[in-house]
N, C-alpha and C. Protein backbone atom coordinates (compact mmCIF):
# COMPACT_ATOMS: atom_id res chain seq x y z
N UNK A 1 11.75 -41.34 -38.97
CA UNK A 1 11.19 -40.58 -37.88
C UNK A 1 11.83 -39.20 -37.89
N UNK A 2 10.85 -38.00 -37.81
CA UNK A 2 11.61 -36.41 -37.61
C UNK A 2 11.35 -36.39 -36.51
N UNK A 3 12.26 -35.40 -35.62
CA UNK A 3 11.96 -34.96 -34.36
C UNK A 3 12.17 -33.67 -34.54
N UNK A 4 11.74 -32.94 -34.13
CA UNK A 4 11.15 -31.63 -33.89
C UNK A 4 11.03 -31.16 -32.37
N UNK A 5 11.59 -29.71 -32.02
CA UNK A 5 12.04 -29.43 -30.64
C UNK A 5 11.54 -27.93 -31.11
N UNK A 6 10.22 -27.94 -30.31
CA UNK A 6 9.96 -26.16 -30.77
C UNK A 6 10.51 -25.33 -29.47
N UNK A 7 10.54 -24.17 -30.31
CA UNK A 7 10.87 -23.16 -28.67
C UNK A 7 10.01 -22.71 -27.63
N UNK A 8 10.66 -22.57 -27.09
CA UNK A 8 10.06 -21.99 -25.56
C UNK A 8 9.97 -21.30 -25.42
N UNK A 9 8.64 -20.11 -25.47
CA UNK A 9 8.43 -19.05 -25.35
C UNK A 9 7.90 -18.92 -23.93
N UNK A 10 8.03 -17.42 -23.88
CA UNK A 10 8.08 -17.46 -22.09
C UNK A 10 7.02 -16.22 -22.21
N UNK A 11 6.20 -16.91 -21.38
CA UNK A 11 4.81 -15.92 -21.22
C UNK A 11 5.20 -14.65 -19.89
N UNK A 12 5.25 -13.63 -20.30
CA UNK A 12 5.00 -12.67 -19.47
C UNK A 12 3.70 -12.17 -18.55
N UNK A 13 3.14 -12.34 -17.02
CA UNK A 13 2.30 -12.02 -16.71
C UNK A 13 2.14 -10.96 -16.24
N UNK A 14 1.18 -9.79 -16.71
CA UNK A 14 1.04 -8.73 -16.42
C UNK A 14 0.03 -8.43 -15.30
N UNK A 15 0.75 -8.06 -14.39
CA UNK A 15 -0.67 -7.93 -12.84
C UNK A 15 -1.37 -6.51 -12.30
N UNK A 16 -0.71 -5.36 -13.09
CA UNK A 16 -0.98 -4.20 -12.50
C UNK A 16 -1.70 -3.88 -13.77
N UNK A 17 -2.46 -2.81 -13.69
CA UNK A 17 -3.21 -1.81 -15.01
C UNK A 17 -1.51 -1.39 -15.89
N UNK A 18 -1.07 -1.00 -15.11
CA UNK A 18 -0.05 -0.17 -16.18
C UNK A 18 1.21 -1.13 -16.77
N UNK A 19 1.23 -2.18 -16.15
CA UNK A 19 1.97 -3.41 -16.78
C UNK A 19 1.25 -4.18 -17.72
N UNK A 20 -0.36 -4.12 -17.74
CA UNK A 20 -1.12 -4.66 -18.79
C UNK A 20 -1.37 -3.57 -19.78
N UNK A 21 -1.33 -2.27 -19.85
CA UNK A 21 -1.25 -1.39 -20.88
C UNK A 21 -0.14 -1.15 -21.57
N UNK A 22 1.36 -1.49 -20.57
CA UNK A 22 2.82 -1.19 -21.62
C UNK A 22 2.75 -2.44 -22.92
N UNK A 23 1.99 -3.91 -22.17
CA UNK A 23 2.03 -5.01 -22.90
C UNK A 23 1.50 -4.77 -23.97
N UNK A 24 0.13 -4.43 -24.50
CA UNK A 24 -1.09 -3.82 -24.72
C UNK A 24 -0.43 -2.84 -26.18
N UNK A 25 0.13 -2.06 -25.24
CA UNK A 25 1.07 -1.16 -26.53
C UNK A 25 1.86 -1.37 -27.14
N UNK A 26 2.82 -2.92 -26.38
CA UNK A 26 3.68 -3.14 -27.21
C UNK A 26 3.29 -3.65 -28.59
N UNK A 27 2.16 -4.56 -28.41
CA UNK A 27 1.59 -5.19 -29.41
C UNK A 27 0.93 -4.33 -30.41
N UNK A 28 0.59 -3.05 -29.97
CA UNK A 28 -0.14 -2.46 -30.51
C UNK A 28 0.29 -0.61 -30.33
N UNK A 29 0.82 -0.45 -30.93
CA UNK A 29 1.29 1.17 -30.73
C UNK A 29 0.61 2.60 -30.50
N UNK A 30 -0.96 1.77 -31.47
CA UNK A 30 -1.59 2.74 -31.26
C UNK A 30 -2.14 3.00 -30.40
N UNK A 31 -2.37 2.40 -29.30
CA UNK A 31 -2.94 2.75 -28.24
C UNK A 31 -1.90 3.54 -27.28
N UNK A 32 -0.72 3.81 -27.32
CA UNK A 32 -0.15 4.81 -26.73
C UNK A 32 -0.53 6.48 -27.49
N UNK A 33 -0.78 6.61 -28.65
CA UNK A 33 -1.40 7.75 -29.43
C UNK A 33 -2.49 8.12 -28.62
N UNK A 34 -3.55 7.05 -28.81
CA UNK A 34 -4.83 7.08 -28.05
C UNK A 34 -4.78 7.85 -26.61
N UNK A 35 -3.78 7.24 -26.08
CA UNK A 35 -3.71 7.84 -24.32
C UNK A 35 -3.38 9.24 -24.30
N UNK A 36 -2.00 9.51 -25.29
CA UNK A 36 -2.07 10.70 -25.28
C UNK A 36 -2.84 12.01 -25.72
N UNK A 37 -3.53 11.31 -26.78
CA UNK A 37 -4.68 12.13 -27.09
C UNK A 37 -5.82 12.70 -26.63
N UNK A 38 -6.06 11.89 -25.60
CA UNK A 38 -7.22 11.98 -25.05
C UNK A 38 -6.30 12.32 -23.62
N UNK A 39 -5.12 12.43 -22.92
CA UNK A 39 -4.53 13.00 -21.84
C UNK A 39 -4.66 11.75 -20.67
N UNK A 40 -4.69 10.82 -21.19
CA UNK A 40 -5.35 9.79 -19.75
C UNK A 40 -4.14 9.20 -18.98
N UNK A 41 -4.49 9.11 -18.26
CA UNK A 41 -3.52 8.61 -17.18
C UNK A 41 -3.94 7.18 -16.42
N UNK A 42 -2.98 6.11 -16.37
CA UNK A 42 -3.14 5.15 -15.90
C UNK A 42 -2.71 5.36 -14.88
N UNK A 43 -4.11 4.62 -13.36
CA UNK A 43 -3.33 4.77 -11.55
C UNK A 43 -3.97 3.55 -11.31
């Protein structure tokens, strides 16, 4: 018998626009380029 104990990843929930866009970017960088390019502002 193997036993196996995976990890526990811990989900972060993002509830505001600008806490779902830092997430957003983390995963993905380019979309901070994008914002600045185009001047946009998250409210």
């Amino acid at each position: 018998m193997t036993v196996r104990v995976s990890e526990a990843n811990e989900h972060i929930r993002a509830y505001s626009q600008v806490e779902r866009f830092q997430l957003m970017s983390q995963k993905n960088p380019h979309l901070m380029k994008l914002k600045e390019a185009f001047g946009l502002e998250l409210g």
